[in-house]
Protein backbone atom coordinates (compact mmCIF):
# COMPACT_ATOMS: atom_id res chain seq x y z
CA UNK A 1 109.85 115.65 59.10
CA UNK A 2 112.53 118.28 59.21
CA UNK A 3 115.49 116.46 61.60
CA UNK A 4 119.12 118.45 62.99
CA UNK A 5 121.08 116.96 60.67
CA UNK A 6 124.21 118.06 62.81
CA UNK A 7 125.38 116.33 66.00
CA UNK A 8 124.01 117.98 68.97
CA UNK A 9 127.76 118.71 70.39
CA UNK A 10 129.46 119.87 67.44
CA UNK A 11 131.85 123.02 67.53
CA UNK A 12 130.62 125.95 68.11
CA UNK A 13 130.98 128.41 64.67
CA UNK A 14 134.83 129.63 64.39
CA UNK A 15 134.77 133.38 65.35
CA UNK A 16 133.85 136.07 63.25
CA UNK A 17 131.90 133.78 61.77
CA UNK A 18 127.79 134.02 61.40
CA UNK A 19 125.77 131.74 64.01
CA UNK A 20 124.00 128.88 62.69
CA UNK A 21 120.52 128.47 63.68
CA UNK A 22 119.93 124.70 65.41
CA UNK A 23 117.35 123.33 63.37
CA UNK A 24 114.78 121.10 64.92
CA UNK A 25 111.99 118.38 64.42
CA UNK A 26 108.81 120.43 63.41
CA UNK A 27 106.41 117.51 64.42
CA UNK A 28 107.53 117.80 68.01
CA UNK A 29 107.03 121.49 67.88
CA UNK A 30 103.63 121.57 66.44
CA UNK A 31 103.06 118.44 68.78
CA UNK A 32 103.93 120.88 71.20
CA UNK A 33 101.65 123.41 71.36
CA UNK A 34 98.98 121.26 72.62
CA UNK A 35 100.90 121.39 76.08
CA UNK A 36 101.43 124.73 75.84
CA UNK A 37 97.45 125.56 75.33
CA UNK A 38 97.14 122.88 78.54
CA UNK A 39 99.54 124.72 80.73
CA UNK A 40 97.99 128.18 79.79
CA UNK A 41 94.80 127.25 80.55
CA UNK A 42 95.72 125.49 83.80
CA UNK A 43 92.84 122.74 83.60
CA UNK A 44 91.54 119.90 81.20
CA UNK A 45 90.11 120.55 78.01
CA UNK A 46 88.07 118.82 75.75
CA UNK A 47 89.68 117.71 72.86
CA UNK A 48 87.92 120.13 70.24
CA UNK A 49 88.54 123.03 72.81
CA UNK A 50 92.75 121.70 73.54
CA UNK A 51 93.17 121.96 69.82
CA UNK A 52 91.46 125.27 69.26
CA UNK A 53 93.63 126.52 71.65
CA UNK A 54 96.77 124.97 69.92
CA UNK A 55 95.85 126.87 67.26
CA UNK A 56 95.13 123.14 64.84
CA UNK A 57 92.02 120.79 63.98
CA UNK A 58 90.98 118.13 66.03
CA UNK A 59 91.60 115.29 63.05
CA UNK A 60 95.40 117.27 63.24
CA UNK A 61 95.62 116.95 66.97
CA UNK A 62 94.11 113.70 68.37
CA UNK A 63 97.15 111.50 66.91
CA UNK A 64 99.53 113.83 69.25
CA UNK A 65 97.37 113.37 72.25
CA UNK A 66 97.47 109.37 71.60
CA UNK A 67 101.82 109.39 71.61
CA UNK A 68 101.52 111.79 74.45
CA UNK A 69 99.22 110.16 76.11
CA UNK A 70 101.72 106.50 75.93
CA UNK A 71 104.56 108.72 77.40
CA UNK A 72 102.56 110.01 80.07
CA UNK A 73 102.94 113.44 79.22
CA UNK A 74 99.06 114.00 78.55
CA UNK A 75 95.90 111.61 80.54
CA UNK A 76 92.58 111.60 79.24
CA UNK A 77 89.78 111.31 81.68
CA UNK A 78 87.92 108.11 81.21
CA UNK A 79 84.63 109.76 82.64
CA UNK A 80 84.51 113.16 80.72
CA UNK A 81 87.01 112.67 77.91
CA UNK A 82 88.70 115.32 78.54
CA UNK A 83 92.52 115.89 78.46
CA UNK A 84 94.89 116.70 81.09
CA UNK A 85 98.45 116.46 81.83
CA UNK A 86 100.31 113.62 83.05
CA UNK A 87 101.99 112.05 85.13
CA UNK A 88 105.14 112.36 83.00
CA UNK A 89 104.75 116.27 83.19
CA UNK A 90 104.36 115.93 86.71
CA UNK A 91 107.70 114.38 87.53
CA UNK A 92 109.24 116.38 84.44
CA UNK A 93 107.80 119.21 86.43
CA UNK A 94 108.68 118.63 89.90
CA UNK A 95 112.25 118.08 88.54
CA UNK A 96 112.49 121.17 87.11
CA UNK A 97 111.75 122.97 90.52
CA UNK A 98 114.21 120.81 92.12
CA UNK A 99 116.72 122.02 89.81
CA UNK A 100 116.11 125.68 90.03
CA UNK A 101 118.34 127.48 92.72
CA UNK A 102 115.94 131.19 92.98
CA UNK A 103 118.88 132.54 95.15
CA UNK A 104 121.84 131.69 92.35
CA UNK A 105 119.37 132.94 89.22
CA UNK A 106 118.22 136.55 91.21
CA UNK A 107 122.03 137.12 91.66
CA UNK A 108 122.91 136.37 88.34
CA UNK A 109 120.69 139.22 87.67
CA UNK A 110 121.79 142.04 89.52
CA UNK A 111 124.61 143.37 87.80
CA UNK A 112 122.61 144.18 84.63
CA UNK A 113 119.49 145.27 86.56
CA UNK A 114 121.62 147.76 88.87
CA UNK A 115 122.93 149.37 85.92
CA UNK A 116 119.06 149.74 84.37
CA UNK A 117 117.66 150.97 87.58
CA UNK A 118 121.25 152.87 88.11
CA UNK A 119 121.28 152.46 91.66
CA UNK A 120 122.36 149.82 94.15
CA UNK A 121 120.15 146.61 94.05
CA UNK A 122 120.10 143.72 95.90
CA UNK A 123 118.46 140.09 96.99
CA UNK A 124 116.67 139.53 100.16
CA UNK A 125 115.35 136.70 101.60
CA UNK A 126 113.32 135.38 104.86
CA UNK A 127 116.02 134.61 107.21
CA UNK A 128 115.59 133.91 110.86
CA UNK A 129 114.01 137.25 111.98
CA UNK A 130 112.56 138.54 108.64
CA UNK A 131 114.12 140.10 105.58
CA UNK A 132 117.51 139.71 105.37
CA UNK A 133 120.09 140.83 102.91
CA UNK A 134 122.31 138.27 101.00
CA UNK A 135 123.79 139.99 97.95
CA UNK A 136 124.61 143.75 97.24
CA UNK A 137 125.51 144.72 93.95
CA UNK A 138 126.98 148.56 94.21
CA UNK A 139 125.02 150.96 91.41
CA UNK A 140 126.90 154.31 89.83
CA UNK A 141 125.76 156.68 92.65
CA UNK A 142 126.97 156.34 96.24
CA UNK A 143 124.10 155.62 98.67
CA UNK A 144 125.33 156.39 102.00
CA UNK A 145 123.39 154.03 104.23
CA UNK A 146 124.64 150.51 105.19
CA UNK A 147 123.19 147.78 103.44
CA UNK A 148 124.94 144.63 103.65
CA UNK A 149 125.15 140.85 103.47
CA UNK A 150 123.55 139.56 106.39
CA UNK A 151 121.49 142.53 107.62
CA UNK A 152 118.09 142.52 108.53
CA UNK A 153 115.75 144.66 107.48
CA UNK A 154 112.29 146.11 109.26
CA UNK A 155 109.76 144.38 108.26
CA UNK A 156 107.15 147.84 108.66
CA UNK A 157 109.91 150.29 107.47
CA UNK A 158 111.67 148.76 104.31
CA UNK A 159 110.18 148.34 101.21
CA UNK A 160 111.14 144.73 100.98
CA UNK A 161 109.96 144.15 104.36
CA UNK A 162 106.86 145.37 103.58
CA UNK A 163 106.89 143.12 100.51
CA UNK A 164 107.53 139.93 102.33
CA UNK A 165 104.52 141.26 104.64
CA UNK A 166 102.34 141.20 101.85
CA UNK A 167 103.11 137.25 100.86
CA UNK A 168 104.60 135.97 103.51
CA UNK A 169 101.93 133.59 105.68
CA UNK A 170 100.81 136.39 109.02
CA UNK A 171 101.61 133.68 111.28
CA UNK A 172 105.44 134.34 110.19
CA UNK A 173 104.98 138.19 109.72
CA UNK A 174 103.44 138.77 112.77
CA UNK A 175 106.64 137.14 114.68
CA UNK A 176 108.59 139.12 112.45
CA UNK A 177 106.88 142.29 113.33
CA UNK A 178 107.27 141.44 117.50
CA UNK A 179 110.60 141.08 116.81
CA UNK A 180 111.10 144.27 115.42
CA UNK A 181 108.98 145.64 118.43
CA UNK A 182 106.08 146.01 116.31
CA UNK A 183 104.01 143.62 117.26
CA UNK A 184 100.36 145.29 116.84
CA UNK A 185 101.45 146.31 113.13
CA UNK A 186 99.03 143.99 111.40
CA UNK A 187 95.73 145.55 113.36
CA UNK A 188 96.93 148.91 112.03
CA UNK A 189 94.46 149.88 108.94
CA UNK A 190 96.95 152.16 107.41
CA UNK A 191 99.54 149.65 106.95
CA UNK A 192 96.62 147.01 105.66
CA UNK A 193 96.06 149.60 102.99
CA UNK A 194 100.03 149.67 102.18
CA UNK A 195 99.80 145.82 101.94
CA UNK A 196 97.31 145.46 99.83
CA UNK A 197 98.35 148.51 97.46
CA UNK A 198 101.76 146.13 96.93
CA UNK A 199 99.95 143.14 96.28
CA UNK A 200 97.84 144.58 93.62
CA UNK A 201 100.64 146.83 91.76
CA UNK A 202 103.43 144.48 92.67
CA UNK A 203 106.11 146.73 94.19
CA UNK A 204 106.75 148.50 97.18
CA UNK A 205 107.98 151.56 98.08
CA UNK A 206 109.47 153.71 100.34
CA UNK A 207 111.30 157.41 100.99
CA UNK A 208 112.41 159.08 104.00
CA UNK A 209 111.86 155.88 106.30
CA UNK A 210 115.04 155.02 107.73
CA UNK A 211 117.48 157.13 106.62
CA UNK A 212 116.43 160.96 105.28
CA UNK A 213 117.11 161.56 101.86
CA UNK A 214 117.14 157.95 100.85
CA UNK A 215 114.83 155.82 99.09
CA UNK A 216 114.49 152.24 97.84
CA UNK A 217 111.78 150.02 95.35
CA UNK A 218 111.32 146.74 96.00
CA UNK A 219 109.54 143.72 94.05
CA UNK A 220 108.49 139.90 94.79
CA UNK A 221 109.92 137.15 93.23
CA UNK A 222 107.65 133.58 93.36
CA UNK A 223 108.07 130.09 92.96
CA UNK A 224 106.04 127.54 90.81
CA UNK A 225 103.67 126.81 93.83
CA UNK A 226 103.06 131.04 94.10
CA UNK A 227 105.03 130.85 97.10
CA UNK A 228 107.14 134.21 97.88
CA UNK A 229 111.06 133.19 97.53
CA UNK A 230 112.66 136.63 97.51
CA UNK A 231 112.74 140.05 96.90
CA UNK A 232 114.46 142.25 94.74
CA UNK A 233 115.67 145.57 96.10
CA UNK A 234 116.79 149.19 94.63
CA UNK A 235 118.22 151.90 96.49
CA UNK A 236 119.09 155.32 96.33
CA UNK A 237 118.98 159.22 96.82
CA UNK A 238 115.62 160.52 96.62
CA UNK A 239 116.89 162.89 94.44
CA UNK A 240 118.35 160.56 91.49
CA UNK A 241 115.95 157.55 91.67
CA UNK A 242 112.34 157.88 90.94
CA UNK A 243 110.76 155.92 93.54
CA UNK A 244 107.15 156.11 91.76
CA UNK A 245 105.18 152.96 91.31
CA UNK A 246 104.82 153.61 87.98
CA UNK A 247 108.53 154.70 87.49
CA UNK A 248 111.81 153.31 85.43
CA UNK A 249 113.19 151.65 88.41
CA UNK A 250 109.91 150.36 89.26
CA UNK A 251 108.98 149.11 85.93
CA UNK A 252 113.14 147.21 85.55
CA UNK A 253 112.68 145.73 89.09
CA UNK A 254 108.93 144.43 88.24
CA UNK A 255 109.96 143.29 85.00
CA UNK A 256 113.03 140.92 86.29
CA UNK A 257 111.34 139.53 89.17
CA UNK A 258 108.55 138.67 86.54
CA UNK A 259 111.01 136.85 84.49
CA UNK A 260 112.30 135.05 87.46
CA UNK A 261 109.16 133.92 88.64
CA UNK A 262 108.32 132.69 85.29
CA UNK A 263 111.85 130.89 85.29
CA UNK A 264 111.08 128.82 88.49
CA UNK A 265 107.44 128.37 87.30
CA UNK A 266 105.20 130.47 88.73
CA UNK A 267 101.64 131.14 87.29
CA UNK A 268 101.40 134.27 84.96
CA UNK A 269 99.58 136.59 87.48
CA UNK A 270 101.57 137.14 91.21
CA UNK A 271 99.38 135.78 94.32
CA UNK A 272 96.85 138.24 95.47
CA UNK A 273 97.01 137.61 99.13
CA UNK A 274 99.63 136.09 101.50
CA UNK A 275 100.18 132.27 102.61
């Protein structure tokens, strides 16, 4: 068993000098891998299948399951045998989500991502009315159209009003949309096919909406209940940021809101419909 053998709050290496890698307990990591294989697959396992998946024999991965199992991390139905996690890695769980501001993490982000995308990017969330904007970080090129904290944005026009139209439950979209004076929006084929084209590529875009000349890229961020909790935002002059699904800015903005999601625990593949 391969233990730290340094105290867990010892000083950090003097400067200049190389970075020592924090050893661990290999047991618990191995040990480990078991929960990983149960929260990939996302349902009980039998016990030959769980440590298959963790990549070990079952002789090798039954005495794990036992300790987990008397911590609670890991319950094994009486009626099937199979494993499942516990109530332990419920509360650990629920913790976690507690303890996860979305809005502080997706602003920590945007200084970095403005400078990938090279543009002006930004957090939205649902406010009162719809999307609203709570956090502009300026990008290298001047984008002459007002976005600041506090505004709202269309919900039809905007490309992360049409994202929060894609997750968001109808019920709230649909008083978003009368709001806006838009209230037959949702019975409107054409923007049912722009819905559904965001929910299956996972951005939204759009040029020459609001302002001519100007375009913006927008992608969902979720929770760890799939729930839509904001949206990140990219704007800029048609002419110096690609606004293609497919595209750089695209591809940066998907990417981070991935890794958020992931962050506050969201399930590998983005809700397919709204609610």
């Amino acid at each position: 068993m391969d233990m730290h053998s340094e105290h867990p709050f010892s000083d950090p290496a003097p400067d200049g000098a190389p970075a020592r890698s924090s050893r661990g307990i290999q047991s618990v990591e191995v040990g480990g891998q078991l929960l990983k294989a149960l929260v990939h697959t996302g349902r009980p396992m039998a016990l030959k299948d769980l440590a298959g998946a963790a990549g070990m024999t079952a002789a090798k991965a039954h005495p794990y399951l036992v300790s987990f199992g008397k911590l609670g991390l890991i319950e094994q139905d009486s009626a099937t045998g199979h494993y499942g996690l516990g109530s332990l890695a419920m509360q650990l769980g629920l913790i976690s989500l507690q303890q996860k501001d979305p809005v502080r993490m997706a602003i920590a982000e945007l200084p970095g991502l403005a400078l990938r995308v090279g543009a002006t990017v930004a957090v939205s969330v649902w406010g009162n009315h719809g999307p609203t904007i709570i956090q502009v970080e300026q990008g290298p090129a001047d984008v002459h159209v007002t976005m600041r904290h506090g505004t709202t944005a269309s919900v039809r026009r905007t490309a992360n009003g049409k994202v929060f139209a894609a997750f968001m439950p109808p019920a709230k979209v649909q008083e978003a949309l009368a709001h806006d004076g838009d209230a037959d929006a949702l019975n409107d084929p054409l923007f049912a096919q722009e819905l559904q084209a965001i929910r299956d590529e996972g951005i939204s875009v759009v040029k020459d909406r609001l302002v001519g000349g100007i375009c913006a890229v927008a992608a969902p961020v979720f929770d760890g209940f799939g729930r839509l909790v904001l949206c990140l935002v990219a704007i800029g002059p048609i002419a110096t940021l690609d606004s293609s699904v497919h595209g750089e800015p695209a591809r940066h903005l998907r990417e981070t809101a991935s890794a958020l999601s992931r962050r506050l625990g969201a399930p590998g593949d983005a809700p397919a419909h709204a609610g």
